[in-house]
Protein backbone atom coordinates (compact mmCIF):
# COMPACT_ATOMS: atom_id res chain seq x y z
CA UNK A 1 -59.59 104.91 -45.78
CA UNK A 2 -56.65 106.45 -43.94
CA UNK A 3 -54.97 105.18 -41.33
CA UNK A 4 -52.40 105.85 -38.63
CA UNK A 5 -49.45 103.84 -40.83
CA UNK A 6 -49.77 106.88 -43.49
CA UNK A 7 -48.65 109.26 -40.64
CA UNK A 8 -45.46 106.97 -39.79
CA UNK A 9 -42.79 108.39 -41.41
CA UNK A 10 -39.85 105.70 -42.95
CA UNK A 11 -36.87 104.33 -42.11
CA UNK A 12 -35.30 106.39 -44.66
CA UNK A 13 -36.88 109.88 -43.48
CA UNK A 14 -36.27 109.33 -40.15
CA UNK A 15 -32.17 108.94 -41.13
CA UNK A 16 -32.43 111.64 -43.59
CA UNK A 17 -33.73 114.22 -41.22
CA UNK A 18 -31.48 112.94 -38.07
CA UNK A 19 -28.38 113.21 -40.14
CA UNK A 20 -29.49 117.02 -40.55
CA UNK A 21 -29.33 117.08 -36.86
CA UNK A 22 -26.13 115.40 -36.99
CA UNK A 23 -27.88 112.56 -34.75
CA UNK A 24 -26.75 108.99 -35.12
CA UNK A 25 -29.74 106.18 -34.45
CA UNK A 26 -29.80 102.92 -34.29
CA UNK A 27 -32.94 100.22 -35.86
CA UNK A 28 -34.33 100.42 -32.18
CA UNK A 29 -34.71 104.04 -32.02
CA UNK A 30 -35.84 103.88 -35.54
CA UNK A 31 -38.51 101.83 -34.60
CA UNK A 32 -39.26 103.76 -31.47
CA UNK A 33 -39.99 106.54 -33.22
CA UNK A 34 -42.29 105.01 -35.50
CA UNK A 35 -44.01 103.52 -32.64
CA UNK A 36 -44.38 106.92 -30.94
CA UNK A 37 -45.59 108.51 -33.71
CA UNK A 38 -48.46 105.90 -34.19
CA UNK A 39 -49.89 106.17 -30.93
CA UNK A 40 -49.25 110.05 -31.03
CA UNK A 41 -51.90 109.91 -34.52
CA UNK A 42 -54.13 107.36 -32.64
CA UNK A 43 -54.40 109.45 -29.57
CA UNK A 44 -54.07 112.85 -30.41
CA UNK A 45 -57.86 114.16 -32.09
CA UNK A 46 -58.61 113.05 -27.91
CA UNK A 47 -56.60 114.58 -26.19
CA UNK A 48 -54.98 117.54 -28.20
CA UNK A 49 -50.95 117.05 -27.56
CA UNK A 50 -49.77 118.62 -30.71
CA UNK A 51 -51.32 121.04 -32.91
CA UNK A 52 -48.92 120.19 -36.08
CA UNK A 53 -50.64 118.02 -38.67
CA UNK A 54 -47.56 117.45 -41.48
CA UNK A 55 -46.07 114.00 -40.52
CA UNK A 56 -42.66 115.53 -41.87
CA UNK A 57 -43.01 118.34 -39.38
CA UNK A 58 -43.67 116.44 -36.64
CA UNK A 59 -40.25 114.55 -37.03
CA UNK A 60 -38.08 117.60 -37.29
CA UNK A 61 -39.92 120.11 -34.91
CA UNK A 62 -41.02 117.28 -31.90
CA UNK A 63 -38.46 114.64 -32.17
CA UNK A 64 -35.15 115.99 -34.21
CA UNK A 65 -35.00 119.18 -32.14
CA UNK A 66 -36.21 117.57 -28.63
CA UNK A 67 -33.31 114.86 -29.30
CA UNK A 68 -30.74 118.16 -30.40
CA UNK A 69 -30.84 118.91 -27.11
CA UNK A 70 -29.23 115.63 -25.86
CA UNK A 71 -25.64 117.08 -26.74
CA UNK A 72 -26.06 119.40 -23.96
CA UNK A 73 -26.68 116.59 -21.54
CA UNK A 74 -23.88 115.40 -18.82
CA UNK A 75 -22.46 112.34 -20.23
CA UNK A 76 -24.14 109.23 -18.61
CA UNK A 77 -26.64 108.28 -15.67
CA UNK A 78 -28.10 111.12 -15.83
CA UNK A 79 -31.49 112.28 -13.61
CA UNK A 80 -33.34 114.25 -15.79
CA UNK A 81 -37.48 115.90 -15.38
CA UNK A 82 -39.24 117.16 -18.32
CA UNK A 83 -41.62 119.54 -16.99
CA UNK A 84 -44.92 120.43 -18.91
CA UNK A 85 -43.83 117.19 -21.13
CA UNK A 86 -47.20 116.87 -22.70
CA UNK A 87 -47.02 114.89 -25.61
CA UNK A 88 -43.73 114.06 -24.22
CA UNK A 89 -41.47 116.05 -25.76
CA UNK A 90 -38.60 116.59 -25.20
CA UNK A 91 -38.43 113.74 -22.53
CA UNK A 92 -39.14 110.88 -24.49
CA UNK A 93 -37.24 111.71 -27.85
CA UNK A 94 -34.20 111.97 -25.41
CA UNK A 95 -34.47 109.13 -23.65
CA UNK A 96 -34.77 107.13 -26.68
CA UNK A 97 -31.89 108.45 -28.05
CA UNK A 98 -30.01 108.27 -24.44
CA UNK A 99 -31.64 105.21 -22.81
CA UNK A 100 -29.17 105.61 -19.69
CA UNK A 101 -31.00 108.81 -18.69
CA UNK A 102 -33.14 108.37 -15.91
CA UNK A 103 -36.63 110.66 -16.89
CA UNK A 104 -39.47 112.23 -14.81
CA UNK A 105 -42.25 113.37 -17.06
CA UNK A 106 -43.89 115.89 -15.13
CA UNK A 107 -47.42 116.50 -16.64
CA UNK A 108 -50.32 117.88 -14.53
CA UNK A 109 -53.09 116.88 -17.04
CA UNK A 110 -54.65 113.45 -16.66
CA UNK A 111 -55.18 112.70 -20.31
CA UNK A 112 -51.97 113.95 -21.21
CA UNK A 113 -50.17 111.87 -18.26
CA UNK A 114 -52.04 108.66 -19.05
CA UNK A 115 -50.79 109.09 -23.05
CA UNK A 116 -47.42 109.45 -21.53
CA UNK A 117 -47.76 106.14 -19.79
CA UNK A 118 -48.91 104.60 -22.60
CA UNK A 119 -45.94 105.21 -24.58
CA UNK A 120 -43.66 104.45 -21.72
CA UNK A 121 -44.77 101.19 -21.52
CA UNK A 122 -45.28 100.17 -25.11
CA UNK A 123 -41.75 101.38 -26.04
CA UNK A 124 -40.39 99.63 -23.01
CA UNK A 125 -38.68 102.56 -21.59
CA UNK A 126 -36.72 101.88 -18.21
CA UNK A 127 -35.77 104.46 -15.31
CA UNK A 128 -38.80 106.20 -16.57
CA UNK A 129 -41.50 107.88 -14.46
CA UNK A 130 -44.67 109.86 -15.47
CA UNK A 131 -45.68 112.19 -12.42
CA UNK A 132 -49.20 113.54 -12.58
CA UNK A 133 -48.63 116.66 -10.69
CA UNK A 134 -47.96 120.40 -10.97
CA UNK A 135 -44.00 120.80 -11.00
CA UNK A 136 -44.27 123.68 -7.94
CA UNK A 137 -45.66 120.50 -5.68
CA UNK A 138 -42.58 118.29 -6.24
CA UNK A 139 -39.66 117.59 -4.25
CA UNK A 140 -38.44 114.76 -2.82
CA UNK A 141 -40.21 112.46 -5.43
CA UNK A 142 -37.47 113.70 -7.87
CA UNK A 143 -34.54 114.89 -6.02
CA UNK A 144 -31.98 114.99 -6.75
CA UNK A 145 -31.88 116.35 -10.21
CA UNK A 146 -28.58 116.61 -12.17
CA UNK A 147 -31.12 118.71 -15.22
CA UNK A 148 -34.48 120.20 -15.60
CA UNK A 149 -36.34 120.95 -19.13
CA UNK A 150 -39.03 122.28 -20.77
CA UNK A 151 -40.10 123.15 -24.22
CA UNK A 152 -43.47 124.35 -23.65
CA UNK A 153 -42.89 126.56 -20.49
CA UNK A 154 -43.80 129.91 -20.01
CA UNK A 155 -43.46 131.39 -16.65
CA UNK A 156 -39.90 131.46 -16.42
CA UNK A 157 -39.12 132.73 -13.00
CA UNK A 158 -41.65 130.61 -11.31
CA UNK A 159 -40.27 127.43 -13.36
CA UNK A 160 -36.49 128.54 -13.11
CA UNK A 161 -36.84 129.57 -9.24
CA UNK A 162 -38.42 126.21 -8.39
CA UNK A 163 -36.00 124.38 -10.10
CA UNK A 164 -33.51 125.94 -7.88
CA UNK A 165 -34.53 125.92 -4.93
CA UNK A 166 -33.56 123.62 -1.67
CA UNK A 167 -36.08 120.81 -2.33
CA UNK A 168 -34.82 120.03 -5.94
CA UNK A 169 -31.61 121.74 -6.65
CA UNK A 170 -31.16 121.00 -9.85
CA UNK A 171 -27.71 121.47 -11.31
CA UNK A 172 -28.72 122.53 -14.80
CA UNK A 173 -31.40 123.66 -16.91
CA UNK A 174 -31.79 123.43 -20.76
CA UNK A 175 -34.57 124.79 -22.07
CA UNK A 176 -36.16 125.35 -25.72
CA UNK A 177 -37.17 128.44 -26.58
CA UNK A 178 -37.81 131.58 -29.14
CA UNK A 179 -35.26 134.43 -29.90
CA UNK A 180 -38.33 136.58 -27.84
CA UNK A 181 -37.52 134.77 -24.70
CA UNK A 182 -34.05 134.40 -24.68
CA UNK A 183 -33.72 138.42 -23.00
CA UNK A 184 -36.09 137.31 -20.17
CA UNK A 185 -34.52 134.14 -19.50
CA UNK A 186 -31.21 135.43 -19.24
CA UNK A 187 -31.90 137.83 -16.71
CA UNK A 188 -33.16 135.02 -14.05
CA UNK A 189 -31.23 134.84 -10.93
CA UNK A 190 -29.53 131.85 -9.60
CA UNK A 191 -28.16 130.61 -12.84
CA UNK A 192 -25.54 131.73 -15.08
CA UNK A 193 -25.84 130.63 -19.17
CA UNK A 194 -23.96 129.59 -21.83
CA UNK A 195 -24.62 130.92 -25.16
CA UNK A 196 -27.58 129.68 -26.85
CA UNK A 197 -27.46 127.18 -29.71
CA UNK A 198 -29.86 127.61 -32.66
CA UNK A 199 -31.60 124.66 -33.23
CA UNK A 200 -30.95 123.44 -36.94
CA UNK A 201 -33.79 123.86 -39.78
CA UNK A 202 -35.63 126.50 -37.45
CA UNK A 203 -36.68 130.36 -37.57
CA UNK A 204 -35.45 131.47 -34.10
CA UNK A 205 -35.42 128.42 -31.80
CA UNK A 206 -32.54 128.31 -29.64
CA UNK A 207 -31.22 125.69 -27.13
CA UNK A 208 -30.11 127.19 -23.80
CA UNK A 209 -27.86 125.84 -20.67
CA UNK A 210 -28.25 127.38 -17.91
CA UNK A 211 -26.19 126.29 -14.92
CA UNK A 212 -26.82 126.51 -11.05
CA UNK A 213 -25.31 128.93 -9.16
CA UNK A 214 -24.31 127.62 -5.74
């Protein structure tokens, strides 16, 4: 019978395919990310929070490129929200890789929130909070932000107007996203943006910065 240790990938695959990222972990975050995976297998036929199936796929797309992004990040104590987290991604592959970042997951579905807080607390993450909420009805429960991100966004100027507005002022934003969006994005008021960094071992995924306009 299968079981959820055949979707873990090794020690050795998980180097081999951060080194390609030109990531540097340490046996902890090894081991974190074999953790995560597991309960990502075990929970996801329930609740749906990622549609890839390859094991190997799941470490480069999900957890190689969320953590690519953590080069973009201000150096240390940093107050970071991952909106529309999900299956947690890209907040939790960061903050495993940056444990000094202090994380918001903001997810508005139950299921997918209570998943969240099940990995939180078996990996032992600190300075990390799962909000069950829409991101357009927070504020002061995450302000002040020094970044806001989001893989799996779509309605940019919603997203990127909220994220600068009064109540959360965040000072940058560093979202994943297709070549296709990149126009759109770009033309968003209130931010000015760097240019955007492909993400390694991808088809047209970019990183971009974007930073507040005061």
């Amino acid at each position: 019978m299968t079981t959820n240790a055949t979707y873990v990938p090794s020690k050795a695959a998980i180097e081999r395919a951060a080194n390609e990222f030109q990531l540097s972990l340490n046996d902890l975050q090894v081991q974190q990310i074999q953790q995560y995976t597991k309960l990502l297998w075990t929970w996801n036929d329930k609740v749906n929070l990622t549609a890839i199936r390859d094991p190997l796929e799941i470490l480069y797309r999900h957890f190689c490129e969320s953590m690519f992004g953590a080069a973009l990040l201000p150096v240390e104590n940093c107050r970071l929200a991952d909106v529309g987290s999900g299956g947690g991604f890209p907040g939790i592959p960061l903050k495993i890789l940056r444990p000094d970042l202090h994380v918001f997951l903001v997810e508005s579905n139950f299921k997918k929130a209570t998943f969240l807080a099940e990995v939180v607390r078996e990996l032992g993450l600190t300075d990390t909070r799962v909000l069950v909420s829409r991101f357009e009805e927070l504020g002061e429960e995450v302000a002040p932000l020094d970044i806001v991100c989001s893989r799996a966004l779509g309605d940019f100027a919603r997203f990127l107007g909220w994220a600068a507005s009064p109540g959360i002022a965040a000072k940058q934003v560093l979202l994943w996203l297709g070549g296709r969006d990149l126009g759109e994005v770009r033309t968003q008021p209130s931010w000015t943006w760097s240019e955007p960094v492909a993400v390694p071992k991808s088809l047209q995924r970019f990183l971009l910065l974007g930073n507040h306009i005061e």
